[in-house]
Protein backbone atom coordinates (compact mmCIF):
# COMPACT_ATOMS: atom_id res chain seq x y z
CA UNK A 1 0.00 0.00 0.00
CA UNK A 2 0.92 3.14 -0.65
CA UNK A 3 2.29 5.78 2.03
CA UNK A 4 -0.23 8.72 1.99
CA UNK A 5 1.64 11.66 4.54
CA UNK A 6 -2.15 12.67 5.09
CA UNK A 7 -3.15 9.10 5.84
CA UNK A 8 -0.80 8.58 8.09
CA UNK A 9 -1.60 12.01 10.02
CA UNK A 10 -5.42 11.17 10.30
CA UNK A 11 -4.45 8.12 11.49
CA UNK A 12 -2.42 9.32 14.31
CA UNK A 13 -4.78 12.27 15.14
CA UNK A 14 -7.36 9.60 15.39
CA UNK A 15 -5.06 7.17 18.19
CA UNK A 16 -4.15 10.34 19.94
CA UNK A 17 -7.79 11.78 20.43
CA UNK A 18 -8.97 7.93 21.35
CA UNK A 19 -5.75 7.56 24.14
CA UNK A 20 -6.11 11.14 25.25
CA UNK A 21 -10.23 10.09 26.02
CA UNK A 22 -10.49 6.38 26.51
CA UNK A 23 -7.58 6.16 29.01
CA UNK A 24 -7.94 6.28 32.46
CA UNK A 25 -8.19 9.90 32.21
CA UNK A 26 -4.96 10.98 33.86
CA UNK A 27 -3.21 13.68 32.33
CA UNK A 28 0.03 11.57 32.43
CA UNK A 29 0.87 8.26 31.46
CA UNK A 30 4.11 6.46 32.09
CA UNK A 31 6.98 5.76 30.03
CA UNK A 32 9.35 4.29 31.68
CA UNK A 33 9.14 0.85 34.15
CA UNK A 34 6.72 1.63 37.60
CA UNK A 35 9.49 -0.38 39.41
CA UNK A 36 11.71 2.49 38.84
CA UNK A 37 12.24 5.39 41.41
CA UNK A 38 13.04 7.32 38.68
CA UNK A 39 10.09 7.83 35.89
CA UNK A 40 9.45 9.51 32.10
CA UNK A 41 6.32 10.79 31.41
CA UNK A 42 3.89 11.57 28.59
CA UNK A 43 1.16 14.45 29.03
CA UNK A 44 -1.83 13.82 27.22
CA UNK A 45 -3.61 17.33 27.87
CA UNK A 46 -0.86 18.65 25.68
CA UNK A 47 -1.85 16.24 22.73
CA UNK A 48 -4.65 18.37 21.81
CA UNK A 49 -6.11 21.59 21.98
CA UNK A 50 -8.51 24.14 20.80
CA UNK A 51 -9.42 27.76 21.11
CA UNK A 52 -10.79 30.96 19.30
CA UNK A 53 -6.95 32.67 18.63
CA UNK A 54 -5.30 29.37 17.04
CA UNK A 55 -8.22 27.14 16.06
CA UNK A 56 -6.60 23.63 16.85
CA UNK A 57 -3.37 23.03 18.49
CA UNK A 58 -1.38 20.07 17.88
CA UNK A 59 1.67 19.02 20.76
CA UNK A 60 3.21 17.11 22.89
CA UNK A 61 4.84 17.47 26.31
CA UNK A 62 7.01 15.49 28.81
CA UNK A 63 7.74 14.89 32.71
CA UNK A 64 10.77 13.34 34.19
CA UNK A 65 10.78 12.56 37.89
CA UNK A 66 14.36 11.57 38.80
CA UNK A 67 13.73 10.25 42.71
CA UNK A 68 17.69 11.85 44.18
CA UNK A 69 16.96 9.54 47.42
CA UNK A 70 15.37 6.52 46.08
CA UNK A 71 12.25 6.83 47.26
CA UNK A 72 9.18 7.74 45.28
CA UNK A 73 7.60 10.28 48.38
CA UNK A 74 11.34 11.93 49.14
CA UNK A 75 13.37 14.55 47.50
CA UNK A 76 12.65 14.48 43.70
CA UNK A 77 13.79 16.57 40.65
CA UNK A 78 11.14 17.53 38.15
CA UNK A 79 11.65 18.24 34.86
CA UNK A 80 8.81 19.32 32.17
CA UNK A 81 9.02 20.25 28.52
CA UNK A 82 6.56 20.74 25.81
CA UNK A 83 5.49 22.02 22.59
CA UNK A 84 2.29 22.76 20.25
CA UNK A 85 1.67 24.41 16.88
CA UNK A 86 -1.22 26.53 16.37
CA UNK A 87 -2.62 25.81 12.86
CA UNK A 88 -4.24 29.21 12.27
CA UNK A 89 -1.24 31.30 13.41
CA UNK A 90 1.12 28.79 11.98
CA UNK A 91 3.31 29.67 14.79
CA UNK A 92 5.27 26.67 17.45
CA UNK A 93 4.85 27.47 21.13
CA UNK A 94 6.73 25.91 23.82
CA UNK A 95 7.96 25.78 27.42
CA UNK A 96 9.75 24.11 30.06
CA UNK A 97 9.99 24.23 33.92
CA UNK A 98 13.07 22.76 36.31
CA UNK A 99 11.28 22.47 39.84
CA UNK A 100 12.89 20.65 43.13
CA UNK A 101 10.23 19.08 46.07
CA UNK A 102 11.61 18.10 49.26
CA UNK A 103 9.04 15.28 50.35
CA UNK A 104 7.56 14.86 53.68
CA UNK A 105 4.32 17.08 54.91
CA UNK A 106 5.28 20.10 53.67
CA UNK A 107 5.93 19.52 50.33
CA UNK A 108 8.09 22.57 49.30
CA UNK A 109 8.75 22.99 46.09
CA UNK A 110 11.24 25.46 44.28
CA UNK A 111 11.66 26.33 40.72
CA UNK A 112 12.00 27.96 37.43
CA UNK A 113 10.07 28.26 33.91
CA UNK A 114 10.65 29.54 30.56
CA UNK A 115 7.28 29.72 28.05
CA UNK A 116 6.92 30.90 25.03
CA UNK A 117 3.04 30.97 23.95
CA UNK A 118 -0.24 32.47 23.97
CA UNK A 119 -2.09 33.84 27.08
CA UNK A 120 -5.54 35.58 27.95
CA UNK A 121 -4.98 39.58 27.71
CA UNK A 122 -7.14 40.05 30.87
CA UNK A 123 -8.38 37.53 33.54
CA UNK A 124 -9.90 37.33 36.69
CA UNK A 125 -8.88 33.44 37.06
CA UNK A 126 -6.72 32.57 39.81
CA UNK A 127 -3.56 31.26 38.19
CA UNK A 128 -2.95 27.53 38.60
CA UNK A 129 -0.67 26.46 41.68
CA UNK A 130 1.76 24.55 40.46
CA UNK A 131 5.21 25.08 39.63
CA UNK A 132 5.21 23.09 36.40
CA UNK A 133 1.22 23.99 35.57
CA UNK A 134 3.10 26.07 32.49
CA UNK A 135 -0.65 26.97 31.38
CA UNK A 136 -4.09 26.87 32.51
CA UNK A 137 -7.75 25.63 30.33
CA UNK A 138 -8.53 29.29 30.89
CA UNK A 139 -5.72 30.40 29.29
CA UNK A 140 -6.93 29.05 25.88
CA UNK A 141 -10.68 29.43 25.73
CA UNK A 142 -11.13 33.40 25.23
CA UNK A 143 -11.03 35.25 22.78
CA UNK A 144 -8.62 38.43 23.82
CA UNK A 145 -4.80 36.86 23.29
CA UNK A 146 -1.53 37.64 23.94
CA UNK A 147 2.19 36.13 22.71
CA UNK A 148 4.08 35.76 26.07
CA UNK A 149 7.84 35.08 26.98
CA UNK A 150 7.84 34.86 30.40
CA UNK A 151 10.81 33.46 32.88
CA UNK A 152 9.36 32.38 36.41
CA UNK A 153 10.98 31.85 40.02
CA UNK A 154 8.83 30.34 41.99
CA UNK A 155 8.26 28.72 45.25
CA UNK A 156 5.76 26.86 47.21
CA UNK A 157 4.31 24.90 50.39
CA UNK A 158 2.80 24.04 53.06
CA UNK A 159 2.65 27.09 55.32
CA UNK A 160 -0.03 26.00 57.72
CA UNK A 161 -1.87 23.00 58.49
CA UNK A 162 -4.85 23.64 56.39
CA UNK A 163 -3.20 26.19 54.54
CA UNK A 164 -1.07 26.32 51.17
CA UNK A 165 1.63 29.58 49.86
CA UNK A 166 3.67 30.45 47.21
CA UNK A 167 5.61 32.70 45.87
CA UNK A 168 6.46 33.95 41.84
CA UNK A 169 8.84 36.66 40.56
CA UNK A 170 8.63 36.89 36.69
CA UNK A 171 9.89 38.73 34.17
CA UNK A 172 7.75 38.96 31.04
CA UNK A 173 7.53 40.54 26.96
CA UNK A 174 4.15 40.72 25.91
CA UNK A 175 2.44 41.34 22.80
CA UNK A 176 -1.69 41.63 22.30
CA UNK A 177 -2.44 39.44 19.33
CA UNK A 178 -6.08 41.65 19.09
CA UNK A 179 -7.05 45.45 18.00
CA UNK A 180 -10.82 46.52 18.86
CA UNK A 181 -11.96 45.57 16.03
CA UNK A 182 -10.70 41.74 15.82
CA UNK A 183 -7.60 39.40 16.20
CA UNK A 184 -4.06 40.12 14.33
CA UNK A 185 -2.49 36.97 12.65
CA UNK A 186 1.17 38.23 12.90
CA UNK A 187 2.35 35.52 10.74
CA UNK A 188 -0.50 35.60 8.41
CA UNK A 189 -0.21 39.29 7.49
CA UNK A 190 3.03 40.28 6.98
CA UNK A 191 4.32 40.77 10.36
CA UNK A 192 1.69 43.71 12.00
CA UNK A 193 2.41 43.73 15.36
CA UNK A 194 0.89 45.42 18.42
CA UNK A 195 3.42 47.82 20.52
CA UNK A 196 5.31 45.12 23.12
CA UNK A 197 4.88 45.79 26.82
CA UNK A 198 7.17 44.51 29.51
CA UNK A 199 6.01 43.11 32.97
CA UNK A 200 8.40 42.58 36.47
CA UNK A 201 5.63 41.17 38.60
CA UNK A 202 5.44 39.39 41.89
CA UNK A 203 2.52 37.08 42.26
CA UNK A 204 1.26 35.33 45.54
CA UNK A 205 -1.44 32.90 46.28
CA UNK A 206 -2.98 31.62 49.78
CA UNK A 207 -5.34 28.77 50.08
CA UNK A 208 -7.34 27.40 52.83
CA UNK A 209 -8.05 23.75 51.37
CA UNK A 210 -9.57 24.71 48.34
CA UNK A 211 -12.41 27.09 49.73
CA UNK A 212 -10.87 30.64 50.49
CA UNK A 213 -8.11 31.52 47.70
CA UNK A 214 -5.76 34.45 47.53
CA UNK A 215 -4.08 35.87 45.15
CA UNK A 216 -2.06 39.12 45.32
CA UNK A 217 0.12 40.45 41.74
CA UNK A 218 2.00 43.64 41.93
CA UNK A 219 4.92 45.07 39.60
CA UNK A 220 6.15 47.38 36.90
CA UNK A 221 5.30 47.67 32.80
CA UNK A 222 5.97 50.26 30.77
CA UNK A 223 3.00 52.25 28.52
CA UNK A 224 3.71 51.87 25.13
CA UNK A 225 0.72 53.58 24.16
CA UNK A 226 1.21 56.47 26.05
CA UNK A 227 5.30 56.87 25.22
CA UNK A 228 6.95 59.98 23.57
CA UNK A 229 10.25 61.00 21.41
CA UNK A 230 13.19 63.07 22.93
CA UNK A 231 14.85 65.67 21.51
CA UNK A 232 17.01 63.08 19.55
CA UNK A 233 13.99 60.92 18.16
CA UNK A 234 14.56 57.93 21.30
CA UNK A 235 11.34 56.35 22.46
CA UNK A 236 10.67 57.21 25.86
CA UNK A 237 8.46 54.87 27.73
CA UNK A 238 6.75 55.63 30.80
CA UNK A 239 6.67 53.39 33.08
CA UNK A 240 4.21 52.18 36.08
CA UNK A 241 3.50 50.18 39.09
CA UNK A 242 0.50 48.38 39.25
CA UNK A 243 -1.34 46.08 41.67
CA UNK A 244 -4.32 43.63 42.04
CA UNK A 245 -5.24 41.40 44.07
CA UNK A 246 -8.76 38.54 44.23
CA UNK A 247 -10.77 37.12 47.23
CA UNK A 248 -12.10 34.02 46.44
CA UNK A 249 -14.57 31.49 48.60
CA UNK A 250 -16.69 28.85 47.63
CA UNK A 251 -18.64 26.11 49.36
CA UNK A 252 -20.99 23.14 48.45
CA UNK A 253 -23.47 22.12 51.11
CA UNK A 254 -25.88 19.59 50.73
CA UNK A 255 -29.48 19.74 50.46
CA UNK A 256 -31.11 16.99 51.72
CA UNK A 257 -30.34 13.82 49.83
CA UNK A 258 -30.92 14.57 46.42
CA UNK A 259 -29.43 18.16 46.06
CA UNK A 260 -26.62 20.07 46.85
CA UNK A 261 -26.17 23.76 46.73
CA UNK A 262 -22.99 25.51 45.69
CA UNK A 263 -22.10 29.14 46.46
CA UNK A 264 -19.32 30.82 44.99
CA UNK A 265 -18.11 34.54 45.91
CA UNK A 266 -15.00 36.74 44.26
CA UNK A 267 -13.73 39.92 45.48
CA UNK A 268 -11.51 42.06 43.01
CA UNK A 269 -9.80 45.84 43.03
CA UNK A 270 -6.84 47.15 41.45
CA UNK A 271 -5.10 50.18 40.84
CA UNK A 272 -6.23 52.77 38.47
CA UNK A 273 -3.07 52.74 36.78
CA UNK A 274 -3.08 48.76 35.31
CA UNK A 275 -3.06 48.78 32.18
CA UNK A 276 -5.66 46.65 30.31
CA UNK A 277 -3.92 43.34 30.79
CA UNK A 278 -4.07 43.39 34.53
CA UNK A 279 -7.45 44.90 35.22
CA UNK A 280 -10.55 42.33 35.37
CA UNK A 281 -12.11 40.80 32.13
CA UNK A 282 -15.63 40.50 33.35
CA UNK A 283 -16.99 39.27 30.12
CA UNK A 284 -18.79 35.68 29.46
CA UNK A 285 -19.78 33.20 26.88
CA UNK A 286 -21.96 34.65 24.92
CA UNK A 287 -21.75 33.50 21.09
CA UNK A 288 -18.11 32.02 21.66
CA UNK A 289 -19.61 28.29 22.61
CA UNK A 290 -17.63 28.02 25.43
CA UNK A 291 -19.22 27.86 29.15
CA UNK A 292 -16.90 28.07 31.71
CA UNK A 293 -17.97 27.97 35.89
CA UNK A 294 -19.38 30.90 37.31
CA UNK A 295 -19.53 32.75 33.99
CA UNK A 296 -21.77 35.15 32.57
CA UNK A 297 -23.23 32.59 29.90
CA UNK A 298 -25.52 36.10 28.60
CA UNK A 299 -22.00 37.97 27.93
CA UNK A 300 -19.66 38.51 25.39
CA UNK A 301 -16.50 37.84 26.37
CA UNK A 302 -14.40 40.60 27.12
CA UNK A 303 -17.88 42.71 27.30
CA UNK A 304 -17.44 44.18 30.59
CA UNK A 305 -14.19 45.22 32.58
CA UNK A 306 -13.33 46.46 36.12
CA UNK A 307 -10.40 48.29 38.03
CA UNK A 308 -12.65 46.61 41.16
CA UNK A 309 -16.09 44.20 41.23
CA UNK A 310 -17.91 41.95 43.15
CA UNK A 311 -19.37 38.40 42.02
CA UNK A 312 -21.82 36.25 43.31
CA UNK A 313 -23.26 32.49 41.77
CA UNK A 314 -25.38 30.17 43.32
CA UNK A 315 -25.96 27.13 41.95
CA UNK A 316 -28.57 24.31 43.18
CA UNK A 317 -28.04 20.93 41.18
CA UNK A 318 -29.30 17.12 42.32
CA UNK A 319 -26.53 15.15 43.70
CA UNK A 320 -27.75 12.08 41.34
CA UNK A 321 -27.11 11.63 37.83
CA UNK A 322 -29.94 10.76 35.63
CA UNK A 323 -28.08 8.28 34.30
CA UNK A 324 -24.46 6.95 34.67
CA UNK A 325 -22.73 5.47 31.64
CA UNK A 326 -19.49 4.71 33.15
CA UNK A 327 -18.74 8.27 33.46
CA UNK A 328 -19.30 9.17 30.12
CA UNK A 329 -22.44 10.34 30.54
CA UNK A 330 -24.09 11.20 34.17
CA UNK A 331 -26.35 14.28 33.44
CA UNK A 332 -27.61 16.19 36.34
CA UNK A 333 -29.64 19.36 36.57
CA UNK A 334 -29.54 22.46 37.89
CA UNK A 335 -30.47 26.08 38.08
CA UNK A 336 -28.14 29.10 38.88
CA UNK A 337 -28.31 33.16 39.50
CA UNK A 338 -25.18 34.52 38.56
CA UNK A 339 -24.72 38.87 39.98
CA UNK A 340 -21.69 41.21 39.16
CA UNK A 341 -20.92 44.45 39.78
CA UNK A 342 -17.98 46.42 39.12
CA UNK A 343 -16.45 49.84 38.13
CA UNK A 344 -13.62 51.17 36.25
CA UNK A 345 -11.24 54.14 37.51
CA UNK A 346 -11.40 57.17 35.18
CA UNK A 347 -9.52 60.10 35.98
CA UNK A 348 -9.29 59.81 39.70
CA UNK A 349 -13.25 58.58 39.79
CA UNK A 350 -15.42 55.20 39.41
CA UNK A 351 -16.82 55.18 36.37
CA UNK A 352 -19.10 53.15 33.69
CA UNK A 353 -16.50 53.93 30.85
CA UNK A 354 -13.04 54.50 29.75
CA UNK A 355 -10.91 54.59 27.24
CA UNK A 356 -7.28 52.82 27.81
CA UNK A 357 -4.93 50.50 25.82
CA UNK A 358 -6.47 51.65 22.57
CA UNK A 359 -9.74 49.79 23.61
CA UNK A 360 -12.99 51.03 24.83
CA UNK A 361 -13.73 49.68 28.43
CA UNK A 362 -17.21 49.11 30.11
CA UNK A 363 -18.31 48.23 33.72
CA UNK A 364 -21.48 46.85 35.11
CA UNK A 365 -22.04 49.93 37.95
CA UNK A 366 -25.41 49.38 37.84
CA UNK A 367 -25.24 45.70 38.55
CA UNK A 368 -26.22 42.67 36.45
CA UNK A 369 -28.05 39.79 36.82
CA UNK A 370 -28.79 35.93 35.16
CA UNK A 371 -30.50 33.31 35.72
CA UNK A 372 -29.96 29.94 34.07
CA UNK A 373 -30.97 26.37 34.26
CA UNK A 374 -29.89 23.35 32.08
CA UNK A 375 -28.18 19.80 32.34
CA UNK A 376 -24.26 19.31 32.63
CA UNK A 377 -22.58 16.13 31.89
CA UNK A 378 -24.73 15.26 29.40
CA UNK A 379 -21.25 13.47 27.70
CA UNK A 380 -17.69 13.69 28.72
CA UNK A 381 -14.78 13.31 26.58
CA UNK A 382 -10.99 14.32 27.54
CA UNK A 383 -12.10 16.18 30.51
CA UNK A 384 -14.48 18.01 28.66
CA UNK A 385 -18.33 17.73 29.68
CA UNK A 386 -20.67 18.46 27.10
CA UNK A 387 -24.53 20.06 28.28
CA UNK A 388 -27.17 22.12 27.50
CA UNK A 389 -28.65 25.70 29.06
CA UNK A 390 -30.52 28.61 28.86
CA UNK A 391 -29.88 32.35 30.58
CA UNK A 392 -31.58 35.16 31.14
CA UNK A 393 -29.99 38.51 31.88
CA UNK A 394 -31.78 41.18 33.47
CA UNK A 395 -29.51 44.73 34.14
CA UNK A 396 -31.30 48.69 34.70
CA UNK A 397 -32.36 50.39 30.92
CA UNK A 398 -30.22 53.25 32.19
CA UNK A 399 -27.39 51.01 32.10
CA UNK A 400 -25.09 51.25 29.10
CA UNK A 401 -24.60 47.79 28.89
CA UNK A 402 -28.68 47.49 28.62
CA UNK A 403 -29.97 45.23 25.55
CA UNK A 404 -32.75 46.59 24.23
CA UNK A 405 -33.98 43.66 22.44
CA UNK A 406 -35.25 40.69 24.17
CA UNK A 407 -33.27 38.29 22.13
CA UNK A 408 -30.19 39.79 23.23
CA UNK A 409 -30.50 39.08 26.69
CA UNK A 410 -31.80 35.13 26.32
CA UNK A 411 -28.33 32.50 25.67
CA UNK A 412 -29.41 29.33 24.29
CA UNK A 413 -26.13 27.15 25.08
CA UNK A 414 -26.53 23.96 22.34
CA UNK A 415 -25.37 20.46 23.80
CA UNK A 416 -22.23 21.18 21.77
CA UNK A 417 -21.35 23.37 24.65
CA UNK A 418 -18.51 22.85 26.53
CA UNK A 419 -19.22 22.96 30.39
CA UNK A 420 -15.96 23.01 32.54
């Protein structure tokens, strides 16, 4: 038979997709011999990936545990690499982390990271925890992009008995892959790129077994949009110090035997002087197909923005599945009311616009409301659960962000939605 190059790749996409869903659904699988102290490892969640900036991503990433006592729970050394190609930017991304963990109870862990890739403009996520976590799900489904090279230090632990730290100084180039009117396709278009901005940040996180979270960021970036010439033609930037910081609880409690009730609550401020990329991205899912928890499922994403806002989602769901296909499909339904409110700093003041960035910025001052009901878990693939819902968003006429038209303000999520 004859060798067909795009046989051969179907074929492969097809056994990757299959081991990355029917496995046992960890995100690593090993290489190398359990019996070994020592171990190589493959990461599946690297395999594959998709999102509104690059379309599909195609990778592959490694782990190497090398044990420096013997013993699988001592003092290990942890080595991760990997690396994806976006097929609408045509462009490779990659990164790699060099961590050390001590063992015992408290678990410290020291290292450093070097990644070059893609990364949300502005989020109000908590960044993931761990040292070699080189990228988060939230980082890739959004719409508002950015090309990072970032180098991490980093440390973390057990600080308390219920309570986890650490610690991350980073130096970073960035570069917004979007204008206001759309995305920018450096590679596509002859090589138009945004004005670069430069971050020295210090990032901190607290949490209290999962159900208070803190997370504190503070450093310096210069305002390329705001920069003038000397006397001799130079660029001079101006730089500034910004800071942010997120209060974060949640809390499932049961409701009798058949539901359970889950409350989730986020805090937010931050100086008036971040620039667009470390402010709050308040926006939702609206049109993009992509659900993620406690959004706004009525919103656009990147719709609304705050310097400082207030969240709060409740969510009542049964506790039983309809149904339970070996955890590929255990649907359970629920209804949720989802509140923000938030304001941007303008001048000195708390207000409902301003302009910053290049881009247009509104906030919910008036407040916002929606309520939503559907099923989740409908069918689970990769990690990925597939549903249904419908929202309703209700905010004050006088509100800029008001929809006048009825079917503005109704979201009718398909079951090809993806419900993390």
């Amino acid at each position: 038979m004859k060798f067909s190059p795009l046989k051969a790749i179907c074929i492969f996409s097809i056994f990757a997709l299959s081991l990355h869903t029917f496995s046992t659904k960890a995100q690593f699988i090993r290489i190398t011999p359990s019996r070994s102290a020592h171990g190589l490892y493959f990461d599946l969640d690297r395999l594959f990936n998709y999102n509104l900036y690059e379309h599909a991503r195609w990778g592959a990433g490694l782990r190497y545990i090398y044990s420096l006592d013997g013993s699988p729970a001592g003092r290990q050394l942890w080595v991760d690499a990997y690396g994806g190609y976006g097929v609408a930017d045509q462009a490779f991304k990659y990164g790699g982390a060099l961590s050390f963990k001590n063992g015992g109870n408290g678990q410290m862990r020291v290292g450093l990271s070097y990644v070059d890739d893609l990364e949300r403009a502005a989020s109000r996520n908590l960044e993931g925890y761990s040292l070699t976590n080189l990228s988060a799900n939230s980082v890739y489904m959004a719409t508002r992009f950015s090309h990072i090279r970032r180098a991490t230090a980093s440390v973390q632990g057990r600080v308390a008995p219920r309570w986890t730290a650490s610690a991350n100084l980073r130096y970073s180039v960035e570069e917004y892959l979007f204008t206001q009117t759309g995305m920018v396709y450096p590679t596509l278009n002859g090589g138009n790129h945004l004005p670069l901005r430069r971050f020295a940040e210090l990032a901190a996180t607290a949490d209290r077994s999962g159900t208070f979270k803190l997370f504190l960021l503070a450093g310096l970036t210069n305002l390329p949009y705001s920069s003038t010439l000397n006397e001799n033609g130079q660029l001079i930037e101006n730089n500034v110090f910004f800071i942010r910081g997120i209060a974060q609880y949640s809390k499932t409690v049961a409701v009798g035997s058949k539901g359970q009730f889950d409350l989730f609550g986020q805090l937010g401020a931050s100086n008036a002087e971040a620039p667009y990329s470390r402010i709050f991205d308040l926006g939702g899912t609206w049109g993009s197909a992509f659900y993620f928890s406690h959004a706004l499922l009525t919103l656009r994403p990147a719709e609304l923005a705050a310097n400082c806002y207030a969240q709060l989602c409740l969510r009542l769901a049964t506790v039983k599945p309809l149904w339970n296909l070996g955890g590929y499909s255990a649907p359970k339904v629920y209804a949720q009311v989802n509140g923000v409110i938030g304001a941007l700093w303008d001048g000195g003041r708390l207000a409902e616009a301003t302009y910053t960035d290049g881009l247009t910025l509104y906030a919910p001052t008036k407040g916002l409301l929606e309520f939503s009901a559907g099923v989740s878990n409908l069918l689970t693939l990769s990690g990925i659960s597939i549903g249904f819902a419908a929202a309703w968003q209700v905010a004050p006429e006088s509100a800029v962000y008001y929809r006048s038209n009825p079917a503005d303000r109704l979201a009718l999520l398909s079951s090809a939605t993806l419900l993390f």
